[in-house]
N, C-alpha and C. Protein backbone atom coordinates (compact mmCIF):
# COMPACT_ATOMS: atom_id res chain seq x y z
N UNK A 1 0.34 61.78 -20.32
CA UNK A 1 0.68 61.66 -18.91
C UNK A 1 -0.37 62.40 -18.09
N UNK A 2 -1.04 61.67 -16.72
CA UNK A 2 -1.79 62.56 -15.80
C UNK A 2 -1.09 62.94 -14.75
N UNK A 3 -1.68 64.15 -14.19
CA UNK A 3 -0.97 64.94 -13.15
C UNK A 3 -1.84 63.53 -12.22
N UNK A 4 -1.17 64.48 -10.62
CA UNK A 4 -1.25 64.16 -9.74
C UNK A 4 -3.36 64.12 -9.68
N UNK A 5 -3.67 65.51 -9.17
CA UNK A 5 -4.39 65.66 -9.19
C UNK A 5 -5.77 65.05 -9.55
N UNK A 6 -5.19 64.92 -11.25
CA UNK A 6 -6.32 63.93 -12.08
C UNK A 6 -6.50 62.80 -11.40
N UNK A 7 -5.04 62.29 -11.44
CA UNK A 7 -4.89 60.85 -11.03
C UNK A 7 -5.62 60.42 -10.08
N UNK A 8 -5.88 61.59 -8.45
CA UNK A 8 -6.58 61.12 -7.21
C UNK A 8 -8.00 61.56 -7.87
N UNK A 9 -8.32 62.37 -8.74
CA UNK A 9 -9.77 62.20 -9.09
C UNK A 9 -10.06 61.32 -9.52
N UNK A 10 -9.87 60.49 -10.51
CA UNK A 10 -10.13 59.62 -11.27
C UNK A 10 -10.09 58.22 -10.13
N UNK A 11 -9.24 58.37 -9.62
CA UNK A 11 -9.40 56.76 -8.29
C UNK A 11 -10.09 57.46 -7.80
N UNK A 12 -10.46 58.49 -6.88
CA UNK A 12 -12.14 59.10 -5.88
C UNK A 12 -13.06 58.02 -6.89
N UNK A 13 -13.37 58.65 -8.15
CA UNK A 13 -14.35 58.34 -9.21
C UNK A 13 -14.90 56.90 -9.23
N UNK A 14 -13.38 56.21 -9.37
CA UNK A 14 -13.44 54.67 -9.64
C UNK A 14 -14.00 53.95 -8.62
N UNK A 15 -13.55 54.31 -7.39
CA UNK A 15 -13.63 54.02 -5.95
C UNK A 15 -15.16 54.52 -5.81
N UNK A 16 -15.75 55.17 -5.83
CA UNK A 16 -17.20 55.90 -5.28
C UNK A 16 -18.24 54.50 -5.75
N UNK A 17 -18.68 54.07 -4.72
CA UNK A 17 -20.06 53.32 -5.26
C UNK A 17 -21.16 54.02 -5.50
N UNK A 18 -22.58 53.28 -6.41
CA UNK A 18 -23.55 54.43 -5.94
C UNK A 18 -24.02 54.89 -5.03
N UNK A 19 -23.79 54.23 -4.27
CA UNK A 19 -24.51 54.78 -2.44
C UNK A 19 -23.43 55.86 -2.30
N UNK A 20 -22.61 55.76 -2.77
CA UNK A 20 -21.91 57.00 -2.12
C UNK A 20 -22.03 58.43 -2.85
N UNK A 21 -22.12 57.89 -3.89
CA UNK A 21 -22.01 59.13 -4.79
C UNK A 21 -23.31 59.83 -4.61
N UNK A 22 -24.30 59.53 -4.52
CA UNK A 22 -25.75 59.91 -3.72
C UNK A 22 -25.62 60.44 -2.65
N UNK A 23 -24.58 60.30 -1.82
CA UNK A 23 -24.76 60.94 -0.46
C UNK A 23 -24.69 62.72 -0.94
N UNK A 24 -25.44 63.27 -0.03
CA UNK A 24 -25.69 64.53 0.33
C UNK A 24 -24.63 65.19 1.08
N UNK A 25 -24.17 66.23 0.54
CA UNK A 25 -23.05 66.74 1.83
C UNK A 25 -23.67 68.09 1.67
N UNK A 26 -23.13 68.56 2.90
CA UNK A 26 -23.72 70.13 3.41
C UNK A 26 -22.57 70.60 3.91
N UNK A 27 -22.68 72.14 3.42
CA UNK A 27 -21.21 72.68 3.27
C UNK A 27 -21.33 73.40 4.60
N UNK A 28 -20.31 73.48 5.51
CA UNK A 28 -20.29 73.79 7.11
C UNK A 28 -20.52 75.14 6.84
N UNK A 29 -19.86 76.29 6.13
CA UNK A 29 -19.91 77.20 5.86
C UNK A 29 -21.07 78.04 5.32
N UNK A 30 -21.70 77.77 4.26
CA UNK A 30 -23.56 78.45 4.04
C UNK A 30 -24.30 77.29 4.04
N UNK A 31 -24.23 76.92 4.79
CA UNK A 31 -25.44 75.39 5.23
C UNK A 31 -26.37 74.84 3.89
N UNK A 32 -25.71 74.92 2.87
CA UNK A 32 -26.38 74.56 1.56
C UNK A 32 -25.56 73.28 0.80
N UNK A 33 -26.75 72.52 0.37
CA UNK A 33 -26.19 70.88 -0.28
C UNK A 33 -25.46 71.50 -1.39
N UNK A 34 -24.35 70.59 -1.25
CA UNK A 34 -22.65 70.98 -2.23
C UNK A 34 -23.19 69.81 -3.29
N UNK A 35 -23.02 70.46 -4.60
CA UNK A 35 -23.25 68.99 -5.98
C UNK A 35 -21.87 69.12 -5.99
N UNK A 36 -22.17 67.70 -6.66
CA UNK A 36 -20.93 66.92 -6.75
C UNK A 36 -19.69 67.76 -7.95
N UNK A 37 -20.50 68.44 -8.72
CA UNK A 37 -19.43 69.51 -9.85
C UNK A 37 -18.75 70.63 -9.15
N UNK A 38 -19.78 70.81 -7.85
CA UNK A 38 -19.03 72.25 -7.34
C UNK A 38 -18.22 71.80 -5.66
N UNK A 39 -17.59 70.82 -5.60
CA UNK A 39 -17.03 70.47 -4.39
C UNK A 39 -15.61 70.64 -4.40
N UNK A 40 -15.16 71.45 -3.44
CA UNK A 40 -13.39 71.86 -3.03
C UNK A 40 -13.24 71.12 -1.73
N UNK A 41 -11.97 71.07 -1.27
CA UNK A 41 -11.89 70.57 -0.18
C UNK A 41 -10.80 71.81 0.56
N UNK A 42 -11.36 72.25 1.41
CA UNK A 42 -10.02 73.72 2.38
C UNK A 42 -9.57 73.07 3.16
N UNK A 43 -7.95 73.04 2.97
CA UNK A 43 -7.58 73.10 4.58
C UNK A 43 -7.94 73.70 5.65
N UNK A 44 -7.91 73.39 6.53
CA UNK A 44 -8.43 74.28 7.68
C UNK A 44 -7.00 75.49 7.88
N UNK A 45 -6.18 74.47 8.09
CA UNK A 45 -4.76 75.02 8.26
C UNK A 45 -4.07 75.08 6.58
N UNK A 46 -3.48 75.65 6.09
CA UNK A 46 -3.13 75.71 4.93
C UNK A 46 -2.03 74.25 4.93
N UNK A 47 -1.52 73.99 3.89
CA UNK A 47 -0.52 72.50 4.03
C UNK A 47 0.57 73.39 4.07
N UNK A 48 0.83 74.56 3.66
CA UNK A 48 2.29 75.75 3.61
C UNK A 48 2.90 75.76 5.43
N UNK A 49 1.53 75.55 6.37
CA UNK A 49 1.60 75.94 7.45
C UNK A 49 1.59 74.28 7.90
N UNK A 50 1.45 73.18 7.60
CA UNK A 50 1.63 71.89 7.94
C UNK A 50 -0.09 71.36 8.50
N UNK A 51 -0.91 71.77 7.61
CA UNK A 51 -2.14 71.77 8.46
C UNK A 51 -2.03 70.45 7.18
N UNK A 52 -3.28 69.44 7.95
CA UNK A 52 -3.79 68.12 7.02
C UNK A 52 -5.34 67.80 6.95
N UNK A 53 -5.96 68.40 8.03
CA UNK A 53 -7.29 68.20 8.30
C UNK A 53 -8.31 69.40 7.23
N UNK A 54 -9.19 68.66 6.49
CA UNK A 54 -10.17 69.48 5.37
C UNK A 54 -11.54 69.43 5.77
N UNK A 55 -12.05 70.79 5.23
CA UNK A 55 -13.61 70.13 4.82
C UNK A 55 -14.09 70.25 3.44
N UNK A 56 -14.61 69.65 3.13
CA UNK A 56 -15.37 69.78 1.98
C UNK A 56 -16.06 71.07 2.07
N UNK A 57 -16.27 72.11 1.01
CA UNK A 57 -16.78 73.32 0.64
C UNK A 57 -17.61 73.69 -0.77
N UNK A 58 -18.54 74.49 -0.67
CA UNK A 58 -18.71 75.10 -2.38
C UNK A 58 -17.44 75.47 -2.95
N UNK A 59 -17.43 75.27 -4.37
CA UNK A 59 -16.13 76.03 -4.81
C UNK A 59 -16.00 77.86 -4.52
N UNK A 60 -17.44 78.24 -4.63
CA UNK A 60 -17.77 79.93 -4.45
C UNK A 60 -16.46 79.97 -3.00
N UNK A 61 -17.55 79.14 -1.90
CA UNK A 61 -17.36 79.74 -0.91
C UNK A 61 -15.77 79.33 -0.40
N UNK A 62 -14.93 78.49 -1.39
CA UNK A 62 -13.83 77.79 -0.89
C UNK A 62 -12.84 79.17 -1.47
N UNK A 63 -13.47 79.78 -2.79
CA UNK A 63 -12.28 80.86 -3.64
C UNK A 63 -12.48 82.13 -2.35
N UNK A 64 -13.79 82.43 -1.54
CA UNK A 64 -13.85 83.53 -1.55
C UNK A 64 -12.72 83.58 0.03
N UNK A 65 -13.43 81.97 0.77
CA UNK A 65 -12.39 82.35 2.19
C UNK A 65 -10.78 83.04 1.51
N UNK A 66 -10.56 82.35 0.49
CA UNK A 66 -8.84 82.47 -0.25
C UNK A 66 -8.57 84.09 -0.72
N UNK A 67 -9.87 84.56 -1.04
CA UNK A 67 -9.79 86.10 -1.67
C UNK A 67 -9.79 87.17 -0.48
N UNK A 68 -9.97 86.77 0.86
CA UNK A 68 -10.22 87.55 2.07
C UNK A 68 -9.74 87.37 2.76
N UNK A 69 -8.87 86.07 3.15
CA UNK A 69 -7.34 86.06 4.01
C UNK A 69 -6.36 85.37 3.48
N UNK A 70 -5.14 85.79 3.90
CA UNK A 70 -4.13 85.03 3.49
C UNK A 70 -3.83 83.92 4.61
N UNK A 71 -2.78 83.27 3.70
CA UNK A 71 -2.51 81.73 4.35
C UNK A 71 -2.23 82.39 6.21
N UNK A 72 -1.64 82.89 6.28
CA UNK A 72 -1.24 82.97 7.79
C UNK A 72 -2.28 83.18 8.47
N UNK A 73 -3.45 84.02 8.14
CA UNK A 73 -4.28 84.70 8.92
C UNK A 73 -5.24 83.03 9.40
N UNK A 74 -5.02 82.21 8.12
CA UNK A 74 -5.97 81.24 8.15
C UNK A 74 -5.31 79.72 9.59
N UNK A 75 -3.70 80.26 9.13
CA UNK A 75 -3.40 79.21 10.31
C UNK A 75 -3.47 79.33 11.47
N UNK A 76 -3.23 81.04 11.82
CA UNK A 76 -3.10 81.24 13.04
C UNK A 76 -4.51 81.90 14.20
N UNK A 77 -5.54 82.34 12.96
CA UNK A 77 -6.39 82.93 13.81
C UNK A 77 -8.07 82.27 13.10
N UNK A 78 -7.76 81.90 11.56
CA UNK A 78 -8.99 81.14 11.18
C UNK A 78 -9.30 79.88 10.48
N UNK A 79 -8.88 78.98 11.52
CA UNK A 79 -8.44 77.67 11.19
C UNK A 79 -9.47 76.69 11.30
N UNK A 80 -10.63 77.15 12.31
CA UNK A 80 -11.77 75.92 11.95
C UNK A 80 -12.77 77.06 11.53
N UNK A 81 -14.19 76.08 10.90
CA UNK A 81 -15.24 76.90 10.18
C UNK A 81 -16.25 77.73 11.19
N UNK A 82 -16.16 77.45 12.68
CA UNK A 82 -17.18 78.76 13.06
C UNK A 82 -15.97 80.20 13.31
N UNK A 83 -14.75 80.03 13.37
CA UNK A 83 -13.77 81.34 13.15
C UNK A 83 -14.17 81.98 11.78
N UNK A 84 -14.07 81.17 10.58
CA UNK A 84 -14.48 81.60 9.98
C UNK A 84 -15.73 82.36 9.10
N UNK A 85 -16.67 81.39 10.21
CA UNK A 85 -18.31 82.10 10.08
C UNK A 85 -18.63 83.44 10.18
N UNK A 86 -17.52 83.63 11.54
CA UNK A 86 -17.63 85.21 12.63
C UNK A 86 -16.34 86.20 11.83
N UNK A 87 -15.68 85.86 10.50
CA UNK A 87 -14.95 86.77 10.19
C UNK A 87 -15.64 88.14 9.35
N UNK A 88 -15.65 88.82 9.40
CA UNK A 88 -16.70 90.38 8.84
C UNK A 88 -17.06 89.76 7.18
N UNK A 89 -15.54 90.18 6.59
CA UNK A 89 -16.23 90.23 5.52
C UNK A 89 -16.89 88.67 4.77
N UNK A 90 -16.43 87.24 5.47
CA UNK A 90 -16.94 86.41 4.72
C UNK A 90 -18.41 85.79 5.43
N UNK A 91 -19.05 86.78 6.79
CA UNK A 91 -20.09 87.00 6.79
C UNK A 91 -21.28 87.49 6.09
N UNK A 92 -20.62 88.81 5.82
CA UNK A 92 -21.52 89.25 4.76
C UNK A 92 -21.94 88.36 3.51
N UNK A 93 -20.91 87.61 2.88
CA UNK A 93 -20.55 86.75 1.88
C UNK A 93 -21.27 85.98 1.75
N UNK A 94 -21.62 85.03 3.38
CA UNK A 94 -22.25 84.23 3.89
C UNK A 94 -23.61 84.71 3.46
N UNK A 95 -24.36 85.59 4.44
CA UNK A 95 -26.06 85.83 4.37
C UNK A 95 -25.78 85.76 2.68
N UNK A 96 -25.30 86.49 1.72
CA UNK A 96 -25.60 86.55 0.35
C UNK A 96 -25.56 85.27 -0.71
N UNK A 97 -25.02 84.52 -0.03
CA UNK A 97 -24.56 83.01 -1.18
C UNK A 97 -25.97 82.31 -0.39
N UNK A 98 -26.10 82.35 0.73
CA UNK A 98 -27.53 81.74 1.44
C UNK A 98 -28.82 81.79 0.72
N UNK A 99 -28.90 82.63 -0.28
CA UNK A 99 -29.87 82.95 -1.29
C UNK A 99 -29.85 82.39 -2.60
N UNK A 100 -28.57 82.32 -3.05
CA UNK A 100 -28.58 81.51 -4.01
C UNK A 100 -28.39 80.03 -4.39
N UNK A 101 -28.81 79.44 -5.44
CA UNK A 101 -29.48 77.94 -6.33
C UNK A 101 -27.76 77.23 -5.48
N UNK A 102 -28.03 75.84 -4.86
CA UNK A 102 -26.88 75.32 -4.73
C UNK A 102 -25.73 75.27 -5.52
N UNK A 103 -25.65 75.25 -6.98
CA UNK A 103 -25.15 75.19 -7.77
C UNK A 103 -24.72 76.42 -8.44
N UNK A 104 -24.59 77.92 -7.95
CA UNK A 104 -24.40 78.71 -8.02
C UNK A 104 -23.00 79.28 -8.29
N UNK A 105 -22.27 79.82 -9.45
CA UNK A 105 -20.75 79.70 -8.91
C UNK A 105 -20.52 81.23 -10.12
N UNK A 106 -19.81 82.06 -8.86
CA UNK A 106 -19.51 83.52 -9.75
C UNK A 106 -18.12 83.97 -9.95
N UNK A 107 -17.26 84.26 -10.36
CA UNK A 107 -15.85 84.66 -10.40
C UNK A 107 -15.71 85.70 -9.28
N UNK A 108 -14.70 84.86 -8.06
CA UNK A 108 -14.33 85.98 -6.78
C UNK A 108 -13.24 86.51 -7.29
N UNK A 109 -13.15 87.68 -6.64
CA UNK A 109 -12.12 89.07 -6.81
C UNK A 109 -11.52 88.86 -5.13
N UNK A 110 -9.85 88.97 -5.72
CA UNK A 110 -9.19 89.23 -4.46
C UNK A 110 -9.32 90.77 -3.51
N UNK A 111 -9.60 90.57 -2.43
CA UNK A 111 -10.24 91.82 -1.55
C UNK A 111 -8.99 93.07 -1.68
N UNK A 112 -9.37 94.31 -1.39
CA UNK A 112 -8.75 95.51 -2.13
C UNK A 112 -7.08 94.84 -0.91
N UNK A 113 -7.50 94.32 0.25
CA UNK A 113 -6.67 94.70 1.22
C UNK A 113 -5.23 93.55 1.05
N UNK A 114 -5.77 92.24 0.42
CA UNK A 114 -4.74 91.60 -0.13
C UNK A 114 -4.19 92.00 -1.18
N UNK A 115 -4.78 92.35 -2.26
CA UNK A 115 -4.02 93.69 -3.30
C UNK A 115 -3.35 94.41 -3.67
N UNK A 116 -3.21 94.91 -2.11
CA UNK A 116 -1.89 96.13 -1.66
C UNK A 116 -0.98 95.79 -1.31
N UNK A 117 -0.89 94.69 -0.13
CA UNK A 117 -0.40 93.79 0.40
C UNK A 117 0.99 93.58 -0.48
């Protein structure tokens, strides 16, 4: 039996012509071409909070927005990607992933402050 999940990958898959699958996407967040192995899609608004609208992301940069705010912070105060550009710590985050190979992907740690939480 396939999950859900699989299931909409596998029709994306089936569905993708080659022209499409060639297309180039650029991740709004560190302005670097997303391959096709390392692509997430964020809500802007979490779906917990009734949000539906996504963007496509690195997986890095999709775990780390998740490791540095929680769902609320994301519905109510960082819901599109230049809020999130201007947030401290996934600035810093930002200039540093800007350096590395597109295809770059490191295990994120949840921040000390969700932790305690």
């Amino acid at each position: 039996m396939t999950g859900r999940i699989k299931k909409k990958l596998i029709l994306s898959e089936l569905s993708n012509t080659p022209d499409q699958q060639s297309e180039l996407l650029i991740c709004p967040l560190c302005d670097r071409a997303v391959p096709k192995s390392q692509r997430d899609e964020h809500h802007l608004v979490p779906k917990s909070h009734g949000g539906r609208q996504t963007a496509v992301l690195h997986r890095i940069c999709h775990r780390q927005i998740h490791a540095v705010l929680t769902e609320t912070e994301l519905a109510r105060q960082y819901n599109t990607v230049e809020q999130l550009r201007l947030q401290a710590d996934l600035a810093g985050f930002i200039e540093w992933v800007r350096l590395k190979p597109d295809d770059f992907f490191e295990r994120t740690r949840k921040s000390r402050r969700l932790k305690s939480a």
